[in-house]
Protein backbone atom coordinates (compact mmCIF):
# COMPACT_ATOMS: atom_id res chain seq x y z
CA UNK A 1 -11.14 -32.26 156.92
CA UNK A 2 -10.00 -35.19 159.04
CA UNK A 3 -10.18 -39.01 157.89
CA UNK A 4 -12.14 -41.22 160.09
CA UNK A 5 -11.60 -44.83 159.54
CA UNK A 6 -13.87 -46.47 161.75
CA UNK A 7 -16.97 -43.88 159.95
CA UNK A 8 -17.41 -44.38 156.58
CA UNK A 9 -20.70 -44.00 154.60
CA UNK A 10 -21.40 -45.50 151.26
CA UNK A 11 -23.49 -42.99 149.60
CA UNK A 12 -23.75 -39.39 150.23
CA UNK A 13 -26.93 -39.37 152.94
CA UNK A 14 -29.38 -36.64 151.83
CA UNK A 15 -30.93 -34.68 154.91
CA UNK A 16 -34.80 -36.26 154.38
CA UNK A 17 -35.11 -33.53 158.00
CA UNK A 18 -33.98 -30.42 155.77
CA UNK A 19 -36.76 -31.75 153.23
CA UNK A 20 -39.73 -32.36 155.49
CA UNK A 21 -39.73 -30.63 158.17
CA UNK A 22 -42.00 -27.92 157.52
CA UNK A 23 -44.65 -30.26 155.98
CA UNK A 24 -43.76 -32.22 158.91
CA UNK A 25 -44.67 -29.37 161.51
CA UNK A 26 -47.89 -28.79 159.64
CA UNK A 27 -48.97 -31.88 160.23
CA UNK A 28 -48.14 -31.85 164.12
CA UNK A 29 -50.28 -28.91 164.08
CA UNK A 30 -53.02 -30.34 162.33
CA UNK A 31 -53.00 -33.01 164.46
CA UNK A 32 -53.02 -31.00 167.43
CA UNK A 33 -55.71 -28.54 166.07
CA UNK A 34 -57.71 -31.80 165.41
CA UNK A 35 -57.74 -33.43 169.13
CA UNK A 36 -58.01 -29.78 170.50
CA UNK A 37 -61.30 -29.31 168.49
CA UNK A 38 -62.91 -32.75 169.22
CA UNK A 39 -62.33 -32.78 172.98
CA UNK A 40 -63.45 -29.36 172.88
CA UNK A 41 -66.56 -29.07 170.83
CA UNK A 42 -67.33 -32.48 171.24
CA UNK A 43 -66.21 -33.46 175.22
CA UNK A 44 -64.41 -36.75 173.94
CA UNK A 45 -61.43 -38.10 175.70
CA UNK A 46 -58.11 -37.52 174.09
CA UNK A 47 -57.93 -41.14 172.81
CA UNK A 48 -60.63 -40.41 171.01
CA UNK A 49 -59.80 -37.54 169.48
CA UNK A 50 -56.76 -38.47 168.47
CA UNK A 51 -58.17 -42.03 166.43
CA UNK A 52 -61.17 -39.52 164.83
CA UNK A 53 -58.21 -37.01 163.89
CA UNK A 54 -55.85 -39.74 162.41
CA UNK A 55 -58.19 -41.14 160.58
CA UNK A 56 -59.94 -37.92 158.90
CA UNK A 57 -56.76 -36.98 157.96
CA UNK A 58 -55.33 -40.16 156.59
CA UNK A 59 -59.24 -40.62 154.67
CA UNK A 60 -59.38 -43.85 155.69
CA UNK A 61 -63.16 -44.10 155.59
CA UNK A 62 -63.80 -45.51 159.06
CA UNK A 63 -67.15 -44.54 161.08
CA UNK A 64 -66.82 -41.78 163.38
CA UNK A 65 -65.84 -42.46 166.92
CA UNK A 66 -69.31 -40.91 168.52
CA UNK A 67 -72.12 -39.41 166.84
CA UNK A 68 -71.59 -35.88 165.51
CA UNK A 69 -73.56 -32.51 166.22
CA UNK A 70 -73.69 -29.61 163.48
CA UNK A 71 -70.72 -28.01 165.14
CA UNK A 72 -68.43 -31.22 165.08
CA UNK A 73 -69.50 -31.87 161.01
CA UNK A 74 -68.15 -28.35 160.39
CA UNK A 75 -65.12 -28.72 162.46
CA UNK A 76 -64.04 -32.10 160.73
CA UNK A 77 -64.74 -30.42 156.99
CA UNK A 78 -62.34 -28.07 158.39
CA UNK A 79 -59.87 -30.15 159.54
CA UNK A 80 -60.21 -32.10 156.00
CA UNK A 81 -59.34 -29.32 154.25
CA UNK A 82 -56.16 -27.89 156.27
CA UNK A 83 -54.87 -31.67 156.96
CA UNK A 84 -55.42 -33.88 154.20
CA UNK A 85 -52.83 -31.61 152.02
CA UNK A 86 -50.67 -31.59 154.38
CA UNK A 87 -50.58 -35.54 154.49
CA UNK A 88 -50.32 -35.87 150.94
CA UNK A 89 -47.42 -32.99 150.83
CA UNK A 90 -45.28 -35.10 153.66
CA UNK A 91 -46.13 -38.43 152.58
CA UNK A 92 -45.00 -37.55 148.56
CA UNK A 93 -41.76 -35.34 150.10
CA UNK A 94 -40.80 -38.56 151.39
CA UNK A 95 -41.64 -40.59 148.45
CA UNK A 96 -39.02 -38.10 146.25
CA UNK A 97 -36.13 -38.79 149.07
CA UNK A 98 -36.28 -42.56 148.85
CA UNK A 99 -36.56 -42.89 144.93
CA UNK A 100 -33.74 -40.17 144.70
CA UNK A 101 -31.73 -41.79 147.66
CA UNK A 102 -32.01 -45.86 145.83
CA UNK A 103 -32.37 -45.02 142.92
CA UNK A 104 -30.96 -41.76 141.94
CA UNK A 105 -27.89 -42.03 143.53
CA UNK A 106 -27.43 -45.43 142.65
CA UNK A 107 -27.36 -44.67 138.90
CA UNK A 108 -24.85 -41.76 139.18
CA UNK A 109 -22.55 -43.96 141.72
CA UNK A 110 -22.67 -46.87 138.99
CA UNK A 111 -21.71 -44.29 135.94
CA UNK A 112 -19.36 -42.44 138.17
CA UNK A 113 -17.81 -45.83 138.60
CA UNK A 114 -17.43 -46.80 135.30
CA UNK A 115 -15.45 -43.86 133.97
CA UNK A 116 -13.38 -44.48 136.76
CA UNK A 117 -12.68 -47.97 135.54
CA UNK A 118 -11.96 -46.61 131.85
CA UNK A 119 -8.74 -44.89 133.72
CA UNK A 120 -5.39 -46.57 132.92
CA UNK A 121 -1.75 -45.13 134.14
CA UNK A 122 -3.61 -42.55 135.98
CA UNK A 123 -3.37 -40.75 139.40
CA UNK A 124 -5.16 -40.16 142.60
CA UNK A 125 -5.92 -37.49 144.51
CA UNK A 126 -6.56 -38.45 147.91
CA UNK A 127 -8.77 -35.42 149.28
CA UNK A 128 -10.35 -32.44 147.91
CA UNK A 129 -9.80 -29.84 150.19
CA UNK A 130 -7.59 -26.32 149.59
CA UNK A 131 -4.54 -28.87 148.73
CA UNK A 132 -6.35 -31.24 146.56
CA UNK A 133 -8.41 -29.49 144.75
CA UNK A 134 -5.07 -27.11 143.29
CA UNK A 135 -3.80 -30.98 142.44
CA UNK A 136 -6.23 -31.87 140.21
CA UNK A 137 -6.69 -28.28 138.61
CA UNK A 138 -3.06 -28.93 137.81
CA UNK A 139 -3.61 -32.41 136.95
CA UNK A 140 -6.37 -31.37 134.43
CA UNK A 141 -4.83 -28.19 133.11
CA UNK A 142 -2.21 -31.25 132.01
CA UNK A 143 -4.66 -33.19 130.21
CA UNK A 144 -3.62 -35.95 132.67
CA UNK A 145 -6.35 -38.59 133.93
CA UNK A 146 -7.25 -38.49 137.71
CA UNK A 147 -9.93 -39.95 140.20
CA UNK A 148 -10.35 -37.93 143.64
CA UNK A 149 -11.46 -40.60 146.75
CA UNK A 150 -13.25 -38.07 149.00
CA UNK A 151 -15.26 -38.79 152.37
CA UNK A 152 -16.79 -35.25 152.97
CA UNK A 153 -19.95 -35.12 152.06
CA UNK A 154 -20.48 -31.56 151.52
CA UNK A 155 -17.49 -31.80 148.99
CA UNK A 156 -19.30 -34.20 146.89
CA UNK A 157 -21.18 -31.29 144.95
CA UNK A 158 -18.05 -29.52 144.83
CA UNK A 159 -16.79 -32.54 142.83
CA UNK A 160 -20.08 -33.44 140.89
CA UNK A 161 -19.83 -29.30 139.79
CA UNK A 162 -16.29 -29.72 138.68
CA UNK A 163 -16.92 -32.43 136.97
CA UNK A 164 -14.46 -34.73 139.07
CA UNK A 165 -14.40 -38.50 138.58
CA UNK A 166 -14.53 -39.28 142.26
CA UNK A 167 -15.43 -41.90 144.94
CA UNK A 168 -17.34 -41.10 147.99
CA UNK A 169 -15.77 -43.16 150.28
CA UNK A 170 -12.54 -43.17 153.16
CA UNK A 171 -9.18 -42.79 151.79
CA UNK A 172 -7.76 -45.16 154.20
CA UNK A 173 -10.01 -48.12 153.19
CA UNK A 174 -7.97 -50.43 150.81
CA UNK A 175 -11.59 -51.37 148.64
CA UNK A 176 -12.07 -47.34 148.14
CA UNK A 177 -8.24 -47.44 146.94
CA UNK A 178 -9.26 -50.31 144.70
CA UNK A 179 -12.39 -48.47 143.60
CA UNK A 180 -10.37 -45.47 142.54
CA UNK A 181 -8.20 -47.52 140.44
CA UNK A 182 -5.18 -48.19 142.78
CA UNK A 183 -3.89 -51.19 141.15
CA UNK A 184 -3.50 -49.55 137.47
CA UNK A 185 -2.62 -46.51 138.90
CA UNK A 186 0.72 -44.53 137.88
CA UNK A 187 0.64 -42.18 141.24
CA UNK A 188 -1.22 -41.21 144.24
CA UNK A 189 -1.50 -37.75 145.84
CA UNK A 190 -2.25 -37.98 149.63
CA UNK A 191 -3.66 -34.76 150.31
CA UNK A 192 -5.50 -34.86 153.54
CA UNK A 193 -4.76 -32.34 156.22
CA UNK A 194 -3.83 -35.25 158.48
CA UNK A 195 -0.49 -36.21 158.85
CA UNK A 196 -1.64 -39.03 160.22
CA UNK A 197 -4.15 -40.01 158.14
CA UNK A 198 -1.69 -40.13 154.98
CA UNK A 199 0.42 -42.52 156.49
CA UNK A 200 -2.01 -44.75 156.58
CA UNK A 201 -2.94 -43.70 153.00
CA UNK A 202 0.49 -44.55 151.89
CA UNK A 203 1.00 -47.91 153.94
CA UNK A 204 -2.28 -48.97 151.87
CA UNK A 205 -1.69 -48.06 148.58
CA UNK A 206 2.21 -49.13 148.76
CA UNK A 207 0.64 -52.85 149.67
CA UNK A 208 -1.40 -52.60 146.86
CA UNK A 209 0.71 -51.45 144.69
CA UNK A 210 4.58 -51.37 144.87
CA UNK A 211 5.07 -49.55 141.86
CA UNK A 212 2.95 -46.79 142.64
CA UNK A 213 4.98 -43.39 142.78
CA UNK A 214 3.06 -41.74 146.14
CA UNK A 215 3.35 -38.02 146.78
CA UNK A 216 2.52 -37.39 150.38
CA UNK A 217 1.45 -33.86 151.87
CA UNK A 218 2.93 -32.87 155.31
CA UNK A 219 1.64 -30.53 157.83
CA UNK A 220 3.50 -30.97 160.79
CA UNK A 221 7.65 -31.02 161.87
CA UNK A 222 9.10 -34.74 161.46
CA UNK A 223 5.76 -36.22 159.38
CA UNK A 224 8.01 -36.57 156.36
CA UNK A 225 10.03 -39.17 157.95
CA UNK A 226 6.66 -41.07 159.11
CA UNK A 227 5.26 -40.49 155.67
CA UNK A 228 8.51 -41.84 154.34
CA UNK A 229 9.01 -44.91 156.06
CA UNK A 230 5.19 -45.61 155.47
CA UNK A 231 5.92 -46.10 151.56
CA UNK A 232 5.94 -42.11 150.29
CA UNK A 233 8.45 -41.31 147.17
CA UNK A 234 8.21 -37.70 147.67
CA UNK A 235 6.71 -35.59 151.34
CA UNK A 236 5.65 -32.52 150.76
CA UNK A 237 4.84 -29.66 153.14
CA UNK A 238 2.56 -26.81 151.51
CA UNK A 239 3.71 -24.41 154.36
CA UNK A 240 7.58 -24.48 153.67
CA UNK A 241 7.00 -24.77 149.75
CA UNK A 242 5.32 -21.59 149.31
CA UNK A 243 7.54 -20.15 151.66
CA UNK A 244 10.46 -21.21 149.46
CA UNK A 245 7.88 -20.18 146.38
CA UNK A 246 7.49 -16.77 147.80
CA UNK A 247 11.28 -15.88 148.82
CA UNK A 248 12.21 -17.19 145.49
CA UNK A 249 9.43 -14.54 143.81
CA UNK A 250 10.50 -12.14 145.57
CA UNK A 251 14.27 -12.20 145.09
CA UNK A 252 14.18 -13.77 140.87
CA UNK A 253 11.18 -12.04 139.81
CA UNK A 254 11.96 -12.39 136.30
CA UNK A 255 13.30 -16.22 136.51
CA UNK A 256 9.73 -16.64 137.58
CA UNK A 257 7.81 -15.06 134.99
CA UNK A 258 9.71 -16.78 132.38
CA UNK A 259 9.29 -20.64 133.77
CA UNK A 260 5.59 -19.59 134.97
CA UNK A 261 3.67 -16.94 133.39
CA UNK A 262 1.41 -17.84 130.53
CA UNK A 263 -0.86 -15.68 128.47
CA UNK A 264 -2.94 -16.64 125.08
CA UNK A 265 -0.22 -14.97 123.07
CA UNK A 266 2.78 -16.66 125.00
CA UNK A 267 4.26 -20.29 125.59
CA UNK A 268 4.84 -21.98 129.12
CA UNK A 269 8.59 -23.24 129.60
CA UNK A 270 8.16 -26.19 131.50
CA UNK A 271 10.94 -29.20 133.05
CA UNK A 272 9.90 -32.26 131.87
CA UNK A 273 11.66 -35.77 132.64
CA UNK A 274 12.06 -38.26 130.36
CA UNK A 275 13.14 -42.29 131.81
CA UNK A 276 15.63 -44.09 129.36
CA UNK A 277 13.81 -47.14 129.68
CA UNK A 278 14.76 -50.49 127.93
CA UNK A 279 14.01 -50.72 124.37
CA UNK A 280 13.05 -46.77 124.36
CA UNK A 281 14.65 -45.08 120.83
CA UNK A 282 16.92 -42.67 123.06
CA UNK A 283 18.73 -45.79 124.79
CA UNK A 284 22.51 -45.53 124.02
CA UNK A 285 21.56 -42.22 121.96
CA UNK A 286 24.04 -39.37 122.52
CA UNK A 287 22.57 -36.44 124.00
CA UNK A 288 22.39 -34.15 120.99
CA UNK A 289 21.06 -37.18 118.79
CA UNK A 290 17.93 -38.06 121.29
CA UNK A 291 16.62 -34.63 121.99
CA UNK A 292 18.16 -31.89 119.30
CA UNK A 293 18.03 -28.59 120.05
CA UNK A 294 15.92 -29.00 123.37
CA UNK A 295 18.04 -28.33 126.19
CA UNK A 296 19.39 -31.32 128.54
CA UNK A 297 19.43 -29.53 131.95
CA UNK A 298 20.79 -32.69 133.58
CA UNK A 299 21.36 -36.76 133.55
CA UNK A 300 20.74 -38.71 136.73
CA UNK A 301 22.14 -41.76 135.60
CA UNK A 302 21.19 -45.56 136.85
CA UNK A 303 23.43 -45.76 139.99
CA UNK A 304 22.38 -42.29 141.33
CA UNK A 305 25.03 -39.90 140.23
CA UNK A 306 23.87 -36.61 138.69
CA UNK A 307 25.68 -34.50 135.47
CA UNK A 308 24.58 -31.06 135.23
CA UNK A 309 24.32 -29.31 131.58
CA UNK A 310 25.87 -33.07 130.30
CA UNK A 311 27.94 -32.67 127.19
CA UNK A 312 26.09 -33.51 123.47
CA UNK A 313 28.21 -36.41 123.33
CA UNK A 314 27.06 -38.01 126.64
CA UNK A 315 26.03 -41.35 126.30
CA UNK A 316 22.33 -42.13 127.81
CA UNK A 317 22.25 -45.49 129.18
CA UNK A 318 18.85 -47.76 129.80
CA UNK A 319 17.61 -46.24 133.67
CA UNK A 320 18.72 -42.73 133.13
CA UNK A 321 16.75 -40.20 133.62
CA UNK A 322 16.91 -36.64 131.50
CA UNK A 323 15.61 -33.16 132.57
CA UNK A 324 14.89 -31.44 129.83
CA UNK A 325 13.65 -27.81 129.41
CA UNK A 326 11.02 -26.41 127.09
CA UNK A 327 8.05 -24.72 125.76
CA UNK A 328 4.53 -26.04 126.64
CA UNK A 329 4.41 -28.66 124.21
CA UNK A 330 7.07 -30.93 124.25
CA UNK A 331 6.50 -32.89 120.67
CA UNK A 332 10.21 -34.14 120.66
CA UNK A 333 10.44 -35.81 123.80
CA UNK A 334 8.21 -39.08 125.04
CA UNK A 335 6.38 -38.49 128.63
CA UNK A 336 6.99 -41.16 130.88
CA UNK A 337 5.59 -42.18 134.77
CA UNK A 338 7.81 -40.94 137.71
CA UNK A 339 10.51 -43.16 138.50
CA UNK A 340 10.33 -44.74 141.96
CA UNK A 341 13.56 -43.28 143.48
């Protein structure tokens, strides 16, 4: 699913072909059964024939083009009936594709739009391939809001199906960035199966936003670096991760059933990280005092050190960030964005 920049469409186009071409082929064999007949039956030239077909079967009401025997009356009544219908058939096919096309489309692209702009400290998926489309089931199985900016067209039913909020439109194109909420965004998924084309992604959205925290997706040896240096926070290969996922699995079983299994009748233990920001309640809190009896896996303070399993009487300080660990539902701590280092 590669990202063209210099081919973008709009809208998704519908395929008017798919729609009429079998009307369509009836009526190239009407009108061929229709200039066959009258230079046939009646000996006319093929001009001829063809103005006396086109106009019986478009009812226009002219006067025939010659006189008619008994044999050429019966062949145009013939021709009426098989034709006509088949006019009417093409002519209202295309009819449905144009108000459907305008119109249709226009209305969803307008309300698709506007729950877009009702997002605020949300993310963005760029792509919905294999990749992106396991980002935004995570995404939503957070409750966390998301847009998807998508240029495939057969994907766009995948996303209307899901129920997506998406834009139809080329990830690398700053006004589809813009459209999917860039500016108000809290982080952006590049997801495309390019390497390339999430550079770009990233050198975009980091322009138009330098607080955006931008997840990259790698595919190829020494892309992270590109990726990096184009304005990524975090490159991630899918390949090596679930490699890493899969030796893990297979050597900790149980570690991961406990952190990732979930049933109805069990909790989820899941990391979260918490940013001491200024004014926050847990600023120059001890450990045990902000968070209780949920456990502080580790402090990476301001200047970049790390302390592991930190002491309750560690002092958190206004730009540290906490790891804590717990069940699904984490009432006691306060979700915040993803800091930018």
């Amino acid at each position: 699913m590669g990202y063209a920049r210099d081919s973008v469409a709009d809208t998704p186009k519908h395929s008017l072909w798919r729609r009429v071409r079998w009307p369509a082929l009836g009526l190239v064999l009407a009108l061929t059964y229709g200039v066959t007949g009258y230079m046939l039956l009646e000996g006319w030239r093929f001009l001829d024939a063809l103005y006396m077909t086109v106009i019986t079967l478009t009812t226009v009401g002219f006067r025939e083009v010659h006189p008619l025997d008994d044999g050429g009356i019966v062949f145009t009544i013939s021709l009426l009936s098989i034709g006509v219908g088949l006019v009417l058939v093409t002519v209202t096919v295309i009819a449905q594709w144009v108000l459907e096309g305008h119109f249709g489309e226009a209305t969803r692209r307008k309300r698709m739009q506007r729950r877009i702009d009702n997002l605020e400290n949300h993310f963005i998926v760029c792509g919905y391939g294999r990749v992106g489309r396991a980002v935004a089931r995570e995404l939503e199985s957070e409750h966390a809001p998301f847009s998807v900016v998508e240029r495939e067209e057969d994907l766009v039913e995948r996303m209307e199906a899901d129920g997506v909020p998406h834009v139809f439109d080329d990830a690398t194109r700053e006004s589809a960035l813009r459209r999917a909420g860039v500016e108000r965004a809290r982080g952006l998924v590049c997801a495309v199966d390019s390497d390339a084309t999430n550079v770009y992604i990233a050198l975009v959205a980091r322009g138009l936003n330098p607080e955006l925290f931008i997840v990259a997706r790698a595919s190829e040896p020494g892309s992270d670096q590109r990726l990096l240096a184009a304005g990524a926070d975090r490159v991630v290969s899918p390949f090596v991760s679930s490699g890493r996922h899969m030796a893990l699995v297979a050597m900790r079983p149980r570690v991961s059933d406990v952190v990732e299994f979930q049933t109805p009748d069990t909790s989820t233990i899941k990391l979260e990280q918490i940013r001491i920001e200024s004014g926050s309640p847990f600023a120059d809190q001890e450990v045990h005092d902000a968070f209780g009896g949920v456990p502080v896996l580790a402090v990476r303070h301001a200047g970049g050190q790390i302390t592991v399993n930190p002491p309750p009487d560690a002092r958190l300080l206004v730009g540290d960030i906490v790891l804590v660990l717990g069940e699904a539902d984490l009432t006691s701590v306060v979700r915040s964005p993803p800091p930018g280092g």
